[in-house]
C-alpha atoms as a PDB file:
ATOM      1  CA  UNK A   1     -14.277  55.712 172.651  1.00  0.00           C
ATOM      2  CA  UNK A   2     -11.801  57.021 170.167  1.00  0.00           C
ATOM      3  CA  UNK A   3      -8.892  55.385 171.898  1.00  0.00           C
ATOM      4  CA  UNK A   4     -10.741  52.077 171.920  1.00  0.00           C
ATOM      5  CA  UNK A   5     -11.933  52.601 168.224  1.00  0.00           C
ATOM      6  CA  UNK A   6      -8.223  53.862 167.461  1.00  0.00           C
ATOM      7  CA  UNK A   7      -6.519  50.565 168.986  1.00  0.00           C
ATOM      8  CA  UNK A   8      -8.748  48.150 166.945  1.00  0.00           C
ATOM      9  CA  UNK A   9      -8.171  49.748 163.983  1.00  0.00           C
ATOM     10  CA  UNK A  10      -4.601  49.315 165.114  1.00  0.00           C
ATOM     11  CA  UNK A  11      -5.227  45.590 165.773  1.00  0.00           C
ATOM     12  CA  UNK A  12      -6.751  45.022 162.113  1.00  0.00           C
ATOM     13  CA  UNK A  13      -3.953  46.539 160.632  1.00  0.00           C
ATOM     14  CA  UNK A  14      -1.555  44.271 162.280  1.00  0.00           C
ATOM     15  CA  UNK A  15      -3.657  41.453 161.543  1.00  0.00           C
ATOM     16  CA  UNK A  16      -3.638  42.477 157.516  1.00  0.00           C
ATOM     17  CA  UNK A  17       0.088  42.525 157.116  1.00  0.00           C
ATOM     18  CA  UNK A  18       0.138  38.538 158.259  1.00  0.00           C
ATOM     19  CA  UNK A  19      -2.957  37.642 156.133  1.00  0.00           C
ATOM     20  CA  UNK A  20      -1.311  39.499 152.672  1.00  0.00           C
ATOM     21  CA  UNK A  21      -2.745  38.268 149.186  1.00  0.00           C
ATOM     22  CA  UNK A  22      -0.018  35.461 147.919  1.00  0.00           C
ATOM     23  CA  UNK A  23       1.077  35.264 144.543  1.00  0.00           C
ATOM     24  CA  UNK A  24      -0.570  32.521 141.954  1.00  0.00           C
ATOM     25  CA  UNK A  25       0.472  29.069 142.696  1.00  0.00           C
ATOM     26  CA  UNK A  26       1.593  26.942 140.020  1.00  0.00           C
ATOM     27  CA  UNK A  27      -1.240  24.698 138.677  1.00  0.00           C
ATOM     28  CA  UNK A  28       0.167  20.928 137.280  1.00  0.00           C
ATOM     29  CA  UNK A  29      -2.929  18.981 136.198  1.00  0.00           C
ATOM     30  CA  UNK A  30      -3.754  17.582 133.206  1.00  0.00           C
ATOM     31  CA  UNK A  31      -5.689  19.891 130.824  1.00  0.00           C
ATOM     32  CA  UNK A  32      -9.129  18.197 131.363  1.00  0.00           C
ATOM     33  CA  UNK A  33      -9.407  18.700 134.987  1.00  0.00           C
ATOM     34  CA  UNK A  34     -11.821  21.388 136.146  1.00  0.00           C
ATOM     35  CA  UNK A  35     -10.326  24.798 136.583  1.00  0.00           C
ATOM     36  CA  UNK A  36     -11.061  25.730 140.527  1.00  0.00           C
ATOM     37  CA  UNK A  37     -11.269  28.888 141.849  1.00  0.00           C
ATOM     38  CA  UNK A  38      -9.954  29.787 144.699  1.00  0.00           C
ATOM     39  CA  UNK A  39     -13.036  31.422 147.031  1.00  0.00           C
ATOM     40  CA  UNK A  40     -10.846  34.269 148.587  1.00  0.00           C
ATOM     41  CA  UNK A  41      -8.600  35.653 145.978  1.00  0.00           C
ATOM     42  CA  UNK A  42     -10.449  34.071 143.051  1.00  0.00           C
ATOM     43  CA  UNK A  43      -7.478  32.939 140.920  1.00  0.00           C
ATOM     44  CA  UNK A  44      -7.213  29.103 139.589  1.00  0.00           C
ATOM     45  CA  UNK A  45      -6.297  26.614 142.797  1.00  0.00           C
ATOM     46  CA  UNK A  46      -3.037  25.422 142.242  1.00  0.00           C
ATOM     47  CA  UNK A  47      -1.625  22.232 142.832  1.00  0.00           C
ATOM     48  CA  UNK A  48      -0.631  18.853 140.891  1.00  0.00           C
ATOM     49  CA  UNK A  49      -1.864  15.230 140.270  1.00  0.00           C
ATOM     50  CA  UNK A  50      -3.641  12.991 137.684  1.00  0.00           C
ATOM     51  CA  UNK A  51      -2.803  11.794 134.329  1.00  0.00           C
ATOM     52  CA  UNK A  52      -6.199  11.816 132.771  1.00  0.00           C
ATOM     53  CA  UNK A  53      -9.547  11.493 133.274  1.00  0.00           C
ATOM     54  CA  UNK A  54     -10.573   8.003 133.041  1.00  0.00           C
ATOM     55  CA  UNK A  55      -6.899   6.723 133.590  1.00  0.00           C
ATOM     56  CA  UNK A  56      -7.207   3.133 135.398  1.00  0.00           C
ATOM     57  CA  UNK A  57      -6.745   2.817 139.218  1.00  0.00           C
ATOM     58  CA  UNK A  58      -4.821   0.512 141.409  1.00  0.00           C
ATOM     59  CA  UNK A  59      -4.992   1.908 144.624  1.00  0.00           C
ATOM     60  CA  UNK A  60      -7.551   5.098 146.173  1.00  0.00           C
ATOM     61  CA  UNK A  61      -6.265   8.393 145.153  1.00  0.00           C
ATOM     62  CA  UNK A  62      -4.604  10.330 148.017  1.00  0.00           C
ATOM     63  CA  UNK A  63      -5.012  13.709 148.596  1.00  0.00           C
ATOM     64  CA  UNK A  64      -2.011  15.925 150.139  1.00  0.00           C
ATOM     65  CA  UNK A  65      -2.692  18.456 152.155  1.00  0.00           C
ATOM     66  CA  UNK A  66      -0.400  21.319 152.924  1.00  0.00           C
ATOM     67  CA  UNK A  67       0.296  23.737 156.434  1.00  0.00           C
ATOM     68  CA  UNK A  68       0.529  27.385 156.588  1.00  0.00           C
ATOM     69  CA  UNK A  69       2.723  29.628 154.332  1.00  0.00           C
ATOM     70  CA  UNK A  70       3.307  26.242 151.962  1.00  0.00           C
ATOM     71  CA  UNK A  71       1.612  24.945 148.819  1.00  0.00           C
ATOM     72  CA  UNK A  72       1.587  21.628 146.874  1.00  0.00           C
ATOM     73  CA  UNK A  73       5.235  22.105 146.306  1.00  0.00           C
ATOM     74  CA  UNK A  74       5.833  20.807 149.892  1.00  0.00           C
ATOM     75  CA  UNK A  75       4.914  17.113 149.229  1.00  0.00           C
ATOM     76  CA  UNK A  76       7.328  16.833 146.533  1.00  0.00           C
ATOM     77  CA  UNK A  77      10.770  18.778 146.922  1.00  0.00           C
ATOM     78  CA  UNK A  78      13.687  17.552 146.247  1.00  0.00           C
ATOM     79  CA  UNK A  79      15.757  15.206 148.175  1.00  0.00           C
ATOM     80  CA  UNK A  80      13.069  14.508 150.078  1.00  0.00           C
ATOM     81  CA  UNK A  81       9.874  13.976 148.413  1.00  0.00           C
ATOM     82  CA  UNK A  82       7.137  12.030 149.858  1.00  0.00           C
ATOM     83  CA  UNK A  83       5.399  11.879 146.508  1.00  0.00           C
ATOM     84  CA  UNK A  84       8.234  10.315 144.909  1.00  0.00           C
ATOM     85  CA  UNK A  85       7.972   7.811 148.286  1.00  0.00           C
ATOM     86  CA  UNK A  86       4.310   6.801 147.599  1.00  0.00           C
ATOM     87  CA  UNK A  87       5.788   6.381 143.323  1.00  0.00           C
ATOM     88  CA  UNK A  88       8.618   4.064 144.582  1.00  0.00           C
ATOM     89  CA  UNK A  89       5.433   2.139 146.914  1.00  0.00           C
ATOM     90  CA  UNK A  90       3.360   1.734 143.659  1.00  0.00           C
ATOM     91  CA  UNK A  91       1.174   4.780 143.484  1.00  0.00           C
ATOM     92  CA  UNK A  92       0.784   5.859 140.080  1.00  0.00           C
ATOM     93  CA  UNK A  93       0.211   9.915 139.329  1.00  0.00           C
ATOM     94  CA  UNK A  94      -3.476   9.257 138.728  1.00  0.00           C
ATOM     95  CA  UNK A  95      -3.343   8.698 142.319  1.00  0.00           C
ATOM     96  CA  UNK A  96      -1.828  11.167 143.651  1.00  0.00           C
ATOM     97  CA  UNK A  97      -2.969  14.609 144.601  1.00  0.00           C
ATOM     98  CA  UNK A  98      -1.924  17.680 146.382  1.00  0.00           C
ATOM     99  CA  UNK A  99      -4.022  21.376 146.042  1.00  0.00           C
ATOM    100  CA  UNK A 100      -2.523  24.897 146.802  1.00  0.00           C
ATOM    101  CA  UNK A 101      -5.382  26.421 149.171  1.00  0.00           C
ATOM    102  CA  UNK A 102      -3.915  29.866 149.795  1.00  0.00           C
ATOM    103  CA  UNK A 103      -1.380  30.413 147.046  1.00  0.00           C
ATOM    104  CA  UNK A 104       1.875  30.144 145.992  1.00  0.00           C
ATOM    105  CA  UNK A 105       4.672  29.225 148.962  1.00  0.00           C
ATOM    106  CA  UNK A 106       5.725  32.162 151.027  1.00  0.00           C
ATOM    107  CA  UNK A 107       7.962  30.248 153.379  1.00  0.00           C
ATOM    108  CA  UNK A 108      10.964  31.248 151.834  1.00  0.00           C
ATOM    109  CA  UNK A 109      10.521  34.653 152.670  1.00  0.00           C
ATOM    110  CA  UNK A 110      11.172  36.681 156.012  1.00  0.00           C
ATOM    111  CA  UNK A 111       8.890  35.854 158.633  1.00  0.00           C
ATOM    112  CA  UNK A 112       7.053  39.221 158.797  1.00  0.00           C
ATOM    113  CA  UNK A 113       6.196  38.531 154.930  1.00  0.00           C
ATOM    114  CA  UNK A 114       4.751  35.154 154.520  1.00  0.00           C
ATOM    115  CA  UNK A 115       1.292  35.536 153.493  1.00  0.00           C
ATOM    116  CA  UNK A 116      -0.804  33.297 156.295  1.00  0.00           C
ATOM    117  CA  UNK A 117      -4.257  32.227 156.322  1.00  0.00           C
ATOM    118  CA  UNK A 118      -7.057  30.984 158.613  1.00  0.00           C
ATOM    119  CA  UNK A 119      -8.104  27.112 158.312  1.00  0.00           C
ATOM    120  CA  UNK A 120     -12.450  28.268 158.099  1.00  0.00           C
ATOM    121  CA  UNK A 121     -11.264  30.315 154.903  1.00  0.00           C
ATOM    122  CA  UNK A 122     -10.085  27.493 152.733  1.00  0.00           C
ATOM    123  CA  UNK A 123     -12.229  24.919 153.190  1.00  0.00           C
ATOM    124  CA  UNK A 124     -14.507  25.811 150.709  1.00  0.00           C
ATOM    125  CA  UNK A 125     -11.714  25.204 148.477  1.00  0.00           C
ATOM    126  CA  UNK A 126     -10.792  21.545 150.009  1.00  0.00           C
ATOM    127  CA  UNK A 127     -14.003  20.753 149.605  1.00  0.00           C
ATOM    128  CA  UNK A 128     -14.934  21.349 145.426  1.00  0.00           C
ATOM    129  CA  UNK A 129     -10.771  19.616 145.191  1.00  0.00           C
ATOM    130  CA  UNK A 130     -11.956  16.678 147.371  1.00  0.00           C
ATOM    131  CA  UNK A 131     -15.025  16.669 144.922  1.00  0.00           C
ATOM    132  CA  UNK A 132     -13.418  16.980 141.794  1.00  0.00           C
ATOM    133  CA  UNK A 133     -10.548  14.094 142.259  1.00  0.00           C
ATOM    134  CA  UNK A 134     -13.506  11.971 142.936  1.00  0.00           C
ATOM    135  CA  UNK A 135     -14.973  12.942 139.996  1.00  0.00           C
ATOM    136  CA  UNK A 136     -11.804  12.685 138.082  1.00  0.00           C
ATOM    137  CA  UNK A 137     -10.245   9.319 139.247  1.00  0.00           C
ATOM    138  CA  UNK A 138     -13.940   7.754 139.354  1.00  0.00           C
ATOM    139  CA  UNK A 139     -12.735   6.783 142.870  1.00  0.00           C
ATOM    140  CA  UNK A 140     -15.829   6.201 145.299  1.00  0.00           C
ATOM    141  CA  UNK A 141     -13.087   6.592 148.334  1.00  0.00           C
ATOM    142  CA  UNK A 142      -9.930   8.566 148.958  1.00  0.00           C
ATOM    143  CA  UNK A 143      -7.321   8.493 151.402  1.00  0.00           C
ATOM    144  CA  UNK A 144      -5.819  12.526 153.107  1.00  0.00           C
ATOM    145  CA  UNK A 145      -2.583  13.161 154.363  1.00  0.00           C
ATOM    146  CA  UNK A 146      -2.750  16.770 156.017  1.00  0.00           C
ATOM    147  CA  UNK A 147      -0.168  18.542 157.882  1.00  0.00           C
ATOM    148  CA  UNK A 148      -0.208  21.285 160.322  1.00  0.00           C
ATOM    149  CA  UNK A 149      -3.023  23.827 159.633  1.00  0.00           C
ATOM    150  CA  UNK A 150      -3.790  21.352 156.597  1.00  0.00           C
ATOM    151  CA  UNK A 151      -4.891  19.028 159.497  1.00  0.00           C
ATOM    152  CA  UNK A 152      -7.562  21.472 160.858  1.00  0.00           C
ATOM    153  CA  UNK A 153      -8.800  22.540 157.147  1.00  0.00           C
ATOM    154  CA  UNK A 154      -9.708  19.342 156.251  1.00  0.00           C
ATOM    155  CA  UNK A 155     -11.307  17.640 159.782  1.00  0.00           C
ATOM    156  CA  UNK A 156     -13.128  21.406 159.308  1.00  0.00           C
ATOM    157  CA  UNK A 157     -14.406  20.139 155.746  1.00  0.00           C
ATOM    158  CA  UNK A 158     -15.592  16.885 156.704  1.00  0.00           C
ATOM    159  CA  UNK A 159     -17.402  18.036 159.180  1.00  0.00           C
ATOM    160  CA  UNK A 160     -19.048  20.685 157.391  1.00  0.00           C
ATOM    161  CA  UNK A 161     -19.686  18.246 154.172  1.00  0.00           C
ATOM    162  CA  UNK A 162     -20.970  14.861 155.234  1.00  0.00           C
ATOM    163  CA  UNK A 163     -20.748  13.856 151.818  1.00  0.00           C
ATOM    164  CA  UNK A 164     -17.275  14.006 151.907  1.00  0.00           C
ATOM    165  CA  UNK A 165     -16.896  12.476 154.883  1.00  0.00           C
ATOM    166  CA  UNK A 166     -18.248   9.436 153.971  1.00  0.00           C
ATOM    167  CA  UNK A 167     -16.180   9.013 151.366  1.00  0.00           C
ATOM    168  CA  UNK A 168     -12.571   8.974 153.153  1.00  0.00           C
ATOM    169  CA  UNK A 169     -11.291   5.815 154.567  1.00  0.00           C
ATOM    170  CA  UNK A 170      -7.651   6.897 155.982  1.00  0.00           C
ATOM    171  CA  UNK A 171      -6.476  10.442 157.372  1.00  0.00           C
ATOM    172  CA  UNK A 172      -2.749  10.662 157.999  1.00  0.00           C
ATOM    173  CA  UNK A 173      -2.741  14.029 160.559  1.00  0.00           C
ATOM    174  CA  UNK A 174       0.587  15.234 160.902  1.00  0.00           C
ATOM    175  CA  UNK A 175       1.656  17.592 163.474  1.00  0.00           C
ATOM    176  CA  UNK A 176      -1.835  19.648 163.231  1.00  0.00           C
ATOM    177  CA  UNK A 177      -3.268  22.288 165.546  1.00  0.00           C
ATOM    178  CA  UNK A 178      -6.048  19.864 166.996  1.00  0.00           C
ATOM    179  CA  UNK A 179      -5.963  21.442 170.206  1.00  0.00           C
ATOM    180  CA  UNK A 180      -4.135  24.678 169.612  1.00  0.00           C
ATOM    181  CA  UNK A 181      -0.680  26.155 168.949  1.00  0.00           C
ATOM    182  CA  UNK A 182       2.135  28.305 171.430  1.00  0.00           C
ATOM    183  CA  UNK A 183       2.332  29.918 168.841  1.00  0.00           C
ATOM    184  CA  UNK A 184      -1.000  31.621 169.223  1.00  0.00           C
ATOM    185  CA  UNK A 185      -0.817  31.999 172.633  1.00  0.00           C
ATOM    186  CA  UNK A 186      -1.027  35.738 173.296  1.00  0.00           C
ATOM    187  CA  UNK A 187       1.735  35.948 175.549  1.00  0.00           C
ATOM    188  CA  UNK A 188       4.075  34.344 172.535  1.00  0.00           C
ATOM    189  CA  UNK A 189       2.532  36.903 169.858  1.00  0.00           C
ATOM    190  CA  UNK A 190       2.662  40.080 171.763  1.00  0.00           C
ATOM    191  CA  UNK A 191       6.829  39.013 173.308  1.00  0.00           C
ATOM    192  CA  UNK A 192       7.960  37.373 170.461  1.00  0.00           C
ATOM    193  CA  UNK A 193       6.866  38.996 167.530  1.00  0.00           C
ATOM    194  CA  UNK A 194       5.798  41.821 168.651  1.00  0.00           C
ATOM    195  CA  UNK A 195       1.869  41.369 167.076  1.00  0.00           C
ATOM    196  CA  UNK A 196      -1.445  41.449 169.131  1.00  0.00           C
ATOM    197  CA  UNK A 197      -3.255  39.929 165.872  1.00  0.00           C
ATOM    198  CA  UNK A 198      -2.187  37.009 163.797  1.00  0.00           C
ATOM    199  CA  UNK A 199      -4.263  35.413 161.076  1.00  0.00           C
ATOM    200  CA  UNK A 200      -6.181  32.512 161.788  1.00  0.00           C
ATOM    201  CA  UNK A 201      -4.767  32.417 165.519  1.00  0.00           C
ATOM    202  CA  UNK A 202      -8.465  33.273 166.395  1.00  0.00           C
ATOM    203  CA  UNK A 203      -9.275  29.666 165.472  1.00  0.00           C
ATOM    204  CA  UNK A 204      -6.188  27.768 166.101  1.00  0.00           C
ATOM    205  CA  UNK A 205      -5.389  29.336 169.934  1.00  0.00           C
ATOM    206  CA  UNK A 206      -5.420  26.651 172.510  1.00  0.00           C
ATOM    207  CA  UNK A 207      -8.609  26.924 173.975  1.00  0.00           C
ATOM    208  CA  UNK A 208     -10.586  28.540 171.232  1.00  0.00           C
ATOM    209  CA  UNK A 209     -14.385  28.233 170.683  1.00  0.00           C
ATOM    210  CA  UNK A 210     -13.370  27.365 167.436  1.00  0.00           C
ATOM    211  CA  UNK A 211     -11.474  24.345 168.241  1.00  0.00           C
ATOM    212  CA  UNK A 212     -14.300  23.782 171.130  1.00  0.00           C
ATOM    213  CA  UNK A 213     -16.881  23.723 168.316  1.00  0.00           C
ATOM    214  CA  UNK A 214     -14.628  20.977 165.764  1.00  0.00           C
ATOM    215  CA  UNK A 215     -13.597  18.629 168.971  1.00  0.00           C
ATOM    216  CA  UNK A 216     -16.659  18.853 170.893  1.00  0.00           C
ATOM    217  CA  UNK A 217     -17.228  19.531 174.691  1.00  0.00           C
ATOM    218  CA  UNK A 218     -16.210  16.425 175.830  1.00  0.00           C
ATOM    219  CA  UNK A 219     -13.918  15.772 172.534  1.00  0.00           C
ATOM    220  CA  UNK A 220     -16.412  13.457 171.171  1.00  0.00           C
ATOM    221  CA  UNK A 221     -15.685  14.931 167.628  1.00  0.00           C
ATOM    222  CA  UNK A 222     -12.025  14.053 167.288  1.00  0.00           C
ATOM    223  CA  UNK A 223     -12.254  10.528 165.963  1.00  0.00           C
ATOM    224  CA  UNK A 224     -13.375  11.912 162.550  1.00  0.00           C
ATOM    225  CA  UNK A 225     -15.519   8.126 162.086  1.00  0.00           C
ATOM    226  CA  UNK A 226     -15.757   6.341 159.926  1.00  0.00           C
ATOM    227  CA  UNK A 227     -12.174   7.226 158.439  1.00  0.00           C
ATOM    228  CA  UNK A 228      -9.382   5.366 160.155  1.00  0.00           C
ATOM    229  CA  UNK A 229      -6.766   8.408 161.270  1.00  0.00           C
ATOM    230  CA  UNK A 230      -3.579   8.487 162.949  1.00  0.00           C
ATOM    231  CA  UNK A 231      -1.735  11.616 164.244  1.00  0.00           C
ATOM    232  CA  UNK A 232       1.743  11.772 163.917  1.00  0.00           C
ATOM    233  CA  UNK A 233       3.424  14.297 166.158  1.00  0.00           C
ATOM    234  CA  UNK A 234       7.039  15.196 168.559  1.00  0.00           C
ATOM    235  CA  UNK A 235       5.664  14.608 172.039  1.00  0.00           C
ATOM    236  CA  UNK A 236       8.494  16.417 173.523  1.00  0.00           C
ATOM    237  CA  UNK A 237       8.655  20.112 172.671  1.00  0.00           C
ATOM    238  CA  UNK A 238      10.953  19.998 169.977  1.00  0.00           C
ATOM    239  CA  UNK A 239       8.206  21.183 167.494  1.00  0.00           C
ATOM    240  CA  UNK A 240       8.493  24.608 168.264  1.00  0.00           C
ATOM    241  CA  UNK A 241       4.544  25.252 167.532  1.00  0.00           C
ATOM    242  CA  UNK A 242       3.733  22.551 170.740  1.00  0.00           C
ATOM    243  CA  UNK A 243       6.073  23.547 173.514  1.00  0.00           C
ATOM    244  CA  UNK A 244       6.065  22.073 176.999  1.00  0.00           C
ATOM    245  CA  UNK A 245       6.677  25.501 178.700  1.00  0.00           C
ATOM    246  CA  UNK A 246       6.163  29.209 177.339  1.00  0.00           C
ATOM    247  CA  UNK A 247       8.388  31.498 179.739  1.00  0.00           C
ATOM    248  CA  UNK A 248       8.969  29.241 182.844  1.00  0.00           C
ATOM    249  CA  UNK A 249       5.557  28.781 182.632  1.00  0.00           C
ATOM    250  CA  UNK A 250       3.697  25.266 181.752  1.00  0.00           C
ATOM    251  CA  UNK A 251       1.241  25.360 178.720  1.00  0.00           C
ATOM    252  CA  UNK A 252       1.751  21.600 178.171  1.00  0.00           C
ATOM    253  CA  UNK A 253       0.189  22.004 174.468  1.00  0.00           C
ATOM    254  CA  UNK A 254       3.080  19.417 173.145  1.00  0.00           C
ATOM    255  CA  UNK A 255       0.356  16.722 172.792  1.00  0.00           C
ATOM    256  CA  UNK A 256      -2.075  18.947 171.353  1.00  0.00           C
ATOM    257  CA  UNK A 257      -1.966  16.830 167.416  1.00  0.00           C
ATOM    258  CA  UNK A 258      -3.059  13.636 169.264  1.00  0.00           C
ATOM    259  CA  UNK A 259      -6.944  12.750 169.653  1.00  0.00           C
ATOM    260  CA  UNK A 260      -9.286  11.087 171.014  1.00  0.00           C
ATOM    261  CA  UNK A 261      -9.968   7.697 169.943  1.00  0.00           C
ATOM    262  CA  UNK A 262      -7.715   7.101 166.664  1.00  0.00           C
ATOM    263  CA  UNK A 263      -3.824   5.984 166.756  1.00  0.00           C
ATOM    264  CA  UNK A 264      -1.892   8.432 168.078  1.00  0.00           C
ATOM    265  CA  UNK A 265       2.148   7.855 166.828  1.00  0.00           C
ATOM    266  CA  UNK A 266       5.236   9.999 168.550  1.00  0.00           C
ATOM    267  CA  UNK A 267       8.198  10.668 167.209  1.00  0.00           C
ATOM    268  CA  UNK A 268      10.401  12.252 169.739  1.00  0.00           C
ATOM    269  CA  UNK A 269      12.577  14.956 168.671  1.00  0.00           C
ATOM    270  CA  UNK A 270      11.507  15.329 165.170  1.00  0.00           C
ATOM    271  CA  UNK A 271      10.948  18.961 163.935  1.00  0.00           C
ATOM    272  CA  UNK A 272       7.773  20.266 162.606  1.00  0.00           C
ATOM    273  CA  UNK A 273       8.742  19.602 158.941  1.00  0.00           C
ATOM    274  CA  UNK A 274      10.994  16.486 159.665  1.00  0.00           C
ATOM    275  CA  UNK A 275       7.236  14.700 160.876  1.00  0.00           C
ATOM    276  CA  UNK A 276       6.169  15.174 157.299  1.00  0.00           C
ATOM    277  CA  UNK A 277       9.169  14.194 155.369  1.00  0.00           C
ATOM    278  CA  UNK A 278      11.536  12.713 157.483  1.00  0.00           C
ATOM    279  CA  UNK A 279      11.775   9.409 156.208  1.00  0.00           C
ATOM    280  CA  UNK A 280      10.788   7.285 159.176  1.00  0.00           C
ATOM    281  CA  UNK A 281       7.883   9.474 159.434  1.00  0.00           C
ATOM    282  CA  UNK A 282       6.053   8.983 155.981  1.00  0.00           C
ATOM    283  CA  UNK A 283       7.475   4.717 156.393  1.00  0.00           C
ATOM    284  CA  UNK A 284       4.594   5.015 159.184  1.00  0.00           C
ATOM    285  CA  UNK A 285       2.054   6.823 157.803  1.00  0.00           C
ATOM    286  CA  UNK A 286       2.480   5.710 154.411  1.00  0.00           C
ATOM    287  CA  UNK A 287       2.264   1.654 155.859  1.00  0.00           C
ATOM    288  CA  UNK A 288      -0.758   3.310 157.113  1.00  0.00           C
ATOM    289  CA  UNK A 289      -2.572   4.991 154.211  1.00  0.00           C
ATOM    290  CA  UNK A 290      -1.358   1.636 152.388  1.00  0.00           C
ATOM    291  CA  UNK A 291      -3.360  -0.596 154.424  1.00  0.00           C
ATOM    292  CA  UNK A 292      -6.563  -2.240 152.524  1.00  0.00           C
ATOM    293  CA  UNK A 293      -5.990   0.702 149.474  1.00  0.00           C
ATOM    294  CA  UNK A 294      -7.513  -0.726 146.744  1.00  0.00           C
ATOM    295  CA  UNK A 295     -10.046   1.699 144.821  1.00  0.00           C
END
């Protein structure tokens, strides 16, 4: 008993120093939108968007949403921005959006530092944003792009707020977790980095009854209806999160992004970050989120 009790305290300790409290993310809305609070570490949700409230709309706000260890910041850096993309297509900043849901950016720091999060955690926080750009704009539809984990927190939102649901017309999933990651395959954690525990690999394993509860038995959940949504993803293993083969051995999880019933769109050989900013990528899923977007 004390050897058992002794190696999950171990475990929890290892799984603490992946899921650290991140610093404050830098909040860029106008004045008059709603201060959020974050529901874990109960500072103001960062992000940036709008101009102000009442501001006329062309086209449905969009709503960015980012992966793990990244914040808002990752939509618009520099040289290759895809908010100044959807700008140069005729967005204006009323209708654009991107949140911070788990702090400021930590991907610039070594690995063993970046302060990670689980996808269940933050959509409370998805949620009241989703809520108050609607409220904001006056827009009675919106349109997502997600990426990686972002993918999971948000099809985890809509199905948990019906509401919502019913209120997005396009998804854009990029590169997301649908059906797990190598990287939280056991064998990967315990050889490569050296860690039993990893937060939010509970959910985002392949094979988890998380992900068996958000797809569905039989994957009748992965269409997300009535939102159009297209997944864009590698295909081939060069995304280092959906490898072909994990030592010699075949874990096939390189199509884990695509889903059942929507468009599924490959890009062989792109990187993990290249499928959100590379800019073939966001041509095809910005054509996409384009299609039919007036307000």
């Amino acid at each position: 008993m004390v050897v058992l009790l002794g190696s999950l305290e171990n475990a929890a300790a290892m799984h603490q120093v992946a899921h650290c409290r991140p610093l404050p993310a830098e909040v860029a809305f106008p004045q008059d939108f709603p201060v959020l609070t974050d529901h874990e570490w109960q500072y103001s949700i960062g992000g940036w968007g709008g101009i102000a409230k009442g501001h006329s709309l062309r086209r449905r706000p969009v709503v960015f949403v980012h992966g793990n260890t990244r914040d808002a910041g990752d939509w618009d850096e520099h040289g290759m921005s895809v908010k100044q993309r959807f700008v140069e297509a005729g967005y204006s900043a009323q209708e654009l959006w991107a949140l911070s849901y788990n702090g400021k950016s930590s991907k610039f720091l070594p690995a063993q530092a970046r302060c990670r999060t689980a996808a269940q955690i933050n959509v409370p926080d998805l949620a009241a944003f989703l809520e108050a750009v609607s409220a904001y704009t006056g827009a009675e539809k919106l349109d997502i792009v997600a990426h990686s984990l972002g993918v999971v927190v948000v099809r985890k939102t809509l199905v948990e707020h019906p509401e919502l649901a019913g209120r997005v017309v396009h998804i854009a999933a990029i590169a997301g977790p649908n059906h797990g990651t190598t990287v939280c395959r056991r064998a990967w954690l315990i050889w490569v980095i050296g860690w039993r525990q990893f937060s939010g690999c509970d959910e985002i394993a392949p094979g988890s009854a998380w992900l068996r509860s958000l797809n569905g038995p039989q994957g009748e959940r992965e269409a997300m209806s009535p939102a159009k949504v297209m997944t864009i993803y590698d295909g081939t293993g060069t995304d280092p999160f959906y490898l072909r083969w994990l030592f010699a051995m075949p874990v096939r999880d390189q199509d884990s992004p695509a889903l059942r019933g929507v468009d599924n769109r490959t890009f062989p050989g792109f990187t993990h970050d290249e499928l959100r900013s590379h800019p073939a990528a966001v041509s095809r899923y910005l054509s996409f989120i384009q299609d039919d977007a007036t307000p």
